[in-house]
C-alpha atoms as a PDB file:
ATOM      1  CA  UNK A   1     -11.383  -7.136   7.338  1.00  0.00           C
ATOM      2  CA  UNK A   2      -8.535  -9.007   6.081  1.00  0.00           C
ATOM      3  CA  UNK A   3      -8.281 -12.781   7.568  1.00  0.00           C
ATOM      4  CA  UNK A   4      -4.932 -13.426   9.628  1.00  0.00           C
ATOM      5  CA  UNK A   5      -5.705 -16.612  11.077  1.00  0.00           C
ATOM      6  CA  UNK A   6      -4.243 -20.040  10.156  1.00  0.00           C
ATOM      7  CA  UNK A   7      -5.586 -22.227   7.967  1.00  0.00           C
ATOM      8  CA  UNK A   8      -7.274 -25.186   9.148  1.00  0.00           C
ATOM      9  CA  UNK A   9     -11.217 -25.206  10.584  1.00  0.00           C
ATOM     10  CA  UNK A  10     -10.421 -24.679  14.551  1.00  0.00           C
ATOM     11  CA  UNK A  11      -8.046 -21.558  13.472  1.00  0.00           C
ATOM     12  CA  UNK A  12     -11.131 -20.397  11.315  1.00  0.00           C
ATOM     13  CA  UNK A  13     -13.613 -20.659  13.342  1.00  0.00           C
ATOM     14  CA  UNK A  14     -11.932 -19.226  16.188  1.00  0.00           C
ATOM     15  CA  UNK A  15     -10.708 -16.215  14.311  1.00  0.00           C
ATOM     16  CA  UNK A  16     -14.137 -15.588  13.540  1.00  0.00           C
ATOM     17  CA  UNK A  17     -15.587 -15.938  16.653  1.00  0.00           C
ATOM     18  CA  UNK A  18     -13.047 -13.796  18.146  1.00  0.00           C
ATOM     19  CA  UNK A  19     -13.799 -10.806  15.298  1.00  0.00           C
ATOM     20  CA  UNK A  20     -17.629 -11.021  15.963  1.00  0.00           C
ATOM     21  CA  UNK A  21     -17.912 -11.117  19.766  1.00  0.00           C
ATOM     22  CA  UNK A  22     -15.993  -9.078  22.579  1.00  0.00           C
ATOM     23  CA  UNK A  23     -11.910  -8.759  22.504  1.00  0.00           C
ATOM     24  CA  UNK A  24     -12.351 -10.271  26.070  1.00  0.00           C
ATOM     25  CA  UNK A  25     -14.985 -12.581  27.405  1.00  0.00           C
ATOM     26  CA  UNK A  26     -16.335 -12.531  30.923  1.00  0.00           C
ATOM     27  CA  UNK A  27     -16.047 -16.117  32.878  1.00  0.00           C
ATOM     28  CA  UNK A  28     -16.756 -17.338  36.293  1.00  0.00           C
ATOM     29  CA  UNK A  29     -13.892 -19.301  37.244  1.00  0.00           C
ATOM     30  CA  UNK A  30     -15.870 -22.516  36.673  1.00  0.00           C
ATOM     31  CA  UNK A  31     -16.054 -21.735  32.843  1.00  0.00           C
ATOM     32  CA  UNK A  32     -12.661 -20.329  32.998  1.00  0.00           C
ATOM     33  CA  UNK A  33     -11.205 -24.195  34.322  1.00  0.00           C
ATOM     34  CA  UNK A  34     -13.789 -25.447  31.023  1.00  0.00           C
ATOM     35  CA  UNK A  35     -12.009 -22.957  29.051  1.00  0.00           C
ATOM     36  CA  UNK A  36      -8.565 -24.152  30.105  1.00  0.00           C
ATOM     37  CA  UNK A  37      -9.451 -27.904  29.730  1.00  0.00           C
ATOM     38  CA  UNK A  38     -10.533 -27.440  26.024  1.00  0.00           C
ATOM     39  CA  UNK A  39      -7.801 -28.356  23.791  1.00  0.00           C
ATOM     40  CA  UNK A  40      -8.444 -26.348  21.189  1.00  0.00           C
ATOM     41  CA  UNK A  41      -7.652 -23.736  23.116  1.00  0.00           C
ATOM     42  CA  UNK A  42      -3.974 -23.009  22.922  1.00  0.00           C
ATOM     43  CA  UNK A  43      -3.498 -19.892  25.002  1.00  0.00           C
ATOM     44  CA  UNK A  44      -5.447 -18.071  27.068  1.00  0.00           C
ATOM     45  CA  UNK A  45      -4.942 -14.507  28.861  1.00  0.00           C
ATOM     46  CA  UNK A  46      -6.646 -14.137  31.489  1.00  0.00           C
ATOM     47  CA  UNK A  47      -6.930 -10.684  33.671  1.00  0.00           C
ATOM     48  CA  UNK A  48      -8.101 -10.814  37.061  1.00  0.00           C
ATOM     49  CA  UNK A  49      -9.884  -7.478  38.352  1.00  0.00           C
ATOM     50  CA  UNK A  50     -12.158  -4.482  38.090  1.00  0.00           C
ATOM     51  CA  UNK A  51     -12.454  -3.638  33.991  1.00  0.00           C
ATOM     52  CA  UNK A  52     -11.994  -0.255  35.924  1.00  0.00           C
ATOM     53  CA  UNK A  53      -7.898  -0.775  36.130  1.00  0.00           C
ATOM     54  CA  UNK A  54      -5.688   0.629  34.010  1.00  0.00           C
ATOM     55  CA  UNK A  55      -3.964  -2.538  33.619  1.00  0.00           C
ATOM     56  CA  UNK A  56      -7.876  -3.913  31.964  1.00  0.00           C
ATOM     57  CA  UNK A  57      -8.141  -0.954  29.844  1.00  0.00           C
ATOM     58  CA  UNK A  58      -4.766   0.163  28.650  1.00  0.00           C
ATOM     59  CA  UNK A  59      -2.781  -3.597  27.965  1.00  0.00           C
ATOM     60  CA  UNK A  60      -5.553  -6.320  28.589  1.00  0.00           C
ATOM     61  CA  UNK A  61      -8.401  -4.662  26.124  1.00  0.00           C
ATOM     62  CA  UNK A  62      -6.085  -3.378  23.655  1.00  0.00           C
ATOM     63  CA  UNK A  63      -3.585  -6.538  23.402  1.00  0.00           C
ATOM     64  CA  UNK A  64      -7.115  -8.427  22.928  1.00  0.00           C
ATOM     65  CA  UNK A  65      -7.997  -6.235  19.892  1.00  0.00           C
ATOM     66  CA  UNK A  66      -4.855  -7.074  17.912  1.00  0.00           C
ATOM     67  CA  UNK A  67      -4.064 -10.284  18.943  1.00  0.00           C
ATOM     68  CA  UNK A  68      -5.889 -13.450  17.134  1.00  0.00           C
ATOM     69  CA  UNK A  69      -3.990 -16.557  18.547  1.00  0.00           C
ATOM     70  CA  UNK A  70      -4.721 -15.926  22.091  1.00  0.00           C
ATOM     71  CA  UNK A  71      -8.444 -15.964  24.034  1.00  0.00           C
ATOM     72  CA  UNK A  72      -8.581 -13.293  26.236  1.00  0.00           C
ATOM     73  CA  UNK A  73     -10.697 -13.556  28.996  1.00  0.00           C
ATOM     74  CA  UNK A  74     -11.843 -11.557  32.609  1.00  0.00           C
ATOM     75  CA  UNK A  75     -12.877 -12.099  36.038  1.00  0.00           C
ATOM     76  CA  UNK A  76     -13.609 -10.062  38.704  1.00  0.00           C
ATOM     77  CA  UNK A  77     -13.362 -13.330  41.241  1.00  0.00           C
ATOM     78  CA  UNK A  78     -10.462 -12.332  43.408  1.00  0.00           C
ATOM     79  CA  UNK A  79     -10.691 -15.910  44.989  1.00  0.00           C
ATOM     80  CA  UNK A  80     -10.190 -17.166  41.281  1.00  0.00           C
ATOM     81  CA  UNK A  81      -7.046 -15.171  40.943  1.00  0.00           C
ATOM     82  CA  UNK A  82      -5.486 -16.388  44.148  1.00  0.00           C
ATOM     83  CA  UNK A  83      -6.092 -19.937  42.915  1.00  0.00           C
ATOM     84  CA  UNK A  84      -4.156 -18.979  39.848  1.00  0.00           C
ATOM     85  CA  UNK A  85      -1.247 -17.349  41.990  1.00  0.00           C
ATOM     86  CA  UNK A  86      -2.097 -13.352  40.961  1.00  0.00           C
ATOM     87  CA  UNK A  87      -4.025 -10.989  43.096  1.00  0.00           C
ATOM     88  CA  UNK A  88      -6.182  -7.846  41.715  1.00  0.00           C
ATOM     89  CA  UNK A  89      -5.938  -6.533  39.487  1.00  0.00           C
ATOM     90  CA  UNK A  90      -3.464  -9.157  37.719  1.00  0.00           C
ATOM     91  CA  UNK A  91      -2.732 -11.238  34.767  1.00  0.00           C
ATOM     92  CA  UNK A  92      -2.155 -14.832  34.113  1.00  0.00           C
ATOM     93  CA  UNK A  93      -1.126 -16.139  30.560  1.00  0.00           C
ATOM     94  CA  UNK A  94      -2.393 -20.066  29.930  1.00  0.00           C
ATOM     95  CA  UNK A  95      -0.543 -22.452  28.043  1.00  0.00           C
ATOM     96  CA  UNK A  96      -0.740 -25.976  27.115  1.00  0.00           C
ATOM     97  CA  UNK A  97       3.122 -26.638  27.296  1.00  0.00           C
ATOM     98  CA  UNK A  98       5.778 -26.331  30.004  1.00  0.00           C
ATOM     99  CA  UNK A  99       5.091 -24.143  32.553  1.00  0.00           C
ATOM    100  CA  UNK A 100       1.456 -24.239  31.886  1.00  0.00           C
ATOM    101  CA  UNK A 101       0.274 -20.814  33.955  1.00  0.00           C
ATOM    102  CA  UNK A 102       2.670 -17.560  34.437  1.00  0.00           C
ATOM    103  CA  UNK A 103       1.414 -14.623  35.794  1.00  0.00           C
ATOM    104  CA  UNK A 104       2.313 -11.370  35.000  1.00  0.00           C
ATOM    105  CA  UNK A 105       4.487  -8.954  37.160  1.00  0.00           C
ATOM    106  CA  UNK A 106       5.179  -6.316  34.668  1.00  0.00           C
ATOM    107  CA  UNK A 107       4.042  -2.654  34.569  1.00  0.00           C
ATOM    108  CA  UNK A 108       0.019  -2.083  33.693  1.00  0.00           C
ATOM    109  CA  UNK A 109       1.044  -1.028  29.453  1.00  0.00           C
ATOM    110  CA  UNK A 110       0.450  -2.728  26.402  1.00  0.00           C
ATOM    111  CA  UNK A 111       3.957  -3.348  24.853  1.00  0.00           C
ATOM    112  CA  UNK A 112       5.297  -4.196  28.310  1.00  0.00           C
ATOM    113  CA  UNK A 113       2.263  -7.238  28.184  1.00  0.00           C
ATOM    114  CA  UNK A 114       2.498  -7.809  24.360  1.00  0.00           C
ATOM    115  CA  UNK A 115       6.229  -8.611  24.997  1.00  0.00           C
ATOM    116  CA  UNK A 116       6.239 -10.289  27.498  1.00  0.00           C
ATOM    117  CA  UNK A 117       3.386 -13.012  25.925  1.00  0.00           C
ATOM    118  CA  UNK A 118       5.051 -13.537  22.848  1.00  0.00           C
ATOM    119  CA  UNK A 119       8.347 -15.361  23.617  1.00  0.00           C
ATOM    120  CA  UNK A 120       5.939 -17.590  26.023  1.00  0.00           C
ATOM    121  CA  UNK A 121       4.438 -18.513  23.290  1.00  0.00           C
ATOM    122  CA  UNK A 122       7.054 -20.414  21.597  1.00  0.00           C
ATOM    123  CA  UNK A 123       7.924 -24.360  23.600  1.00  0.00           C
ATOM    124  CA  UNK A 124      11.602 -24.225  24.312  1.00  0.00           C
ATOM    125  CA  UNK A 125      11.655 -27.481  22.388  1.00  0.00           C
ATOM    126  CA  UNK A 126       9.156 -28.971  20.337  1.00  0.00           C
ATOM    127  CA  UNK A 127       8.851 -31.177  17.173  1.00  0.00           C
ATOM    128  CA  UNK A 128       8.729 -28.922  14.489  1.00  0.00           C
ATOM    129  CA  UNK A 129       5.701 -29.436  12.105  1.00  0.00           C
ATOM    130  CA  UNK A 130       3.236 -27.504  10.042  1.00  0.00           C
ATOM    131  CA  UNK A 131       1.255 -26.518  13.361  1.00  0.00           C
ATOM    132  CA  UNK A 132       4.713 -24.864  14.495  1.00  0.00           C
ATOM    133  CA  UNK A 133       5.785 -22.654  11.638  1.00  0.00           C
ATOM    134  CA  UNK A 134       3.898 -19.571  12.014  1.00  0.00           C
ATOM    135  CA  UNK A 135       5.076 -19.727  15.583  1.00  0.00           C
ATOM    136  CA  UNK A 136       9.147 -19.735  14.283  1.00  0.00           C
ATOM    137  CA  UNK A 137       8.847 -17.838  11.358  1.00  0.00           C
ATOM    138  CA  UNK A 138       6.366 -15.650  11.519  1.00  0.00           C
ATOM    139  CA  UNK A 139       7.524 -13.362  14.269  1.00  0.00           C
END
């Protein structure tokens, strides 16, 4: 499998993590706040829900396939959602900039989700520095 990550030791590591392991990991919503509070954790997608939805197994699952810069993760905790403003099924995507949580509200399909994460991916404004150029140029 060809590497796509970036190149410094967190980027590695994570890449390879994510490649050996499930697209999306399972958290109580304890782990998920741990998760959140990591800083080496830029993004996060979470999906609140039954893995039964279609919005789990036709834009959640297969988003977390392709996708290497995000962490994907699942809960079935529908008290966990409503702390995070979504109810069931639903989607939240986690950021460590701006508006740090936005849930989704689009239809349960993966290019609908894909395009709606990627522009939220990108700060508004932000100093530009080595960290920052895949971000510009490489979509």
């Amino acid at each position: 499998m060809e590497y796509t990550g970036g190149r410094t030791k967190d980027t590695i590591v994570s890449w390879v993590m994510k490649k050996s392991g499930p697209p999306s990991a399972e958290l109580s919503c304890a782990a998920l706040k741990e998760k959140l509070s990591d800083e080496s954790t830029k993004f996060v997608l979470g999906y609140f829900g039954d893995d039964s939805s279609i919005l789990y197994k036709e834009a959640h699952i297969p988003f977390a396939e392709k996708e290497d810069k995000i962490a994907f993760v699942h809960s079935k905790d529908a008290n966990c959602a409503q702390e995070y403003g979504v109810k069931t099924p639903g989607v939240v995507f986690f950021r460590k900039f701006e508006e740090t949580q936005v849930p989704y509200t689009g239809p349960a399909d993966l290019d609908a989700l894909t395009n709606w994460v990627k522009p939220l991916m990108v700060p508004t404004v932000f100093e530009f520095t080595e960290e920052e150029i895949d971000a510009i140029f490489g979509q």
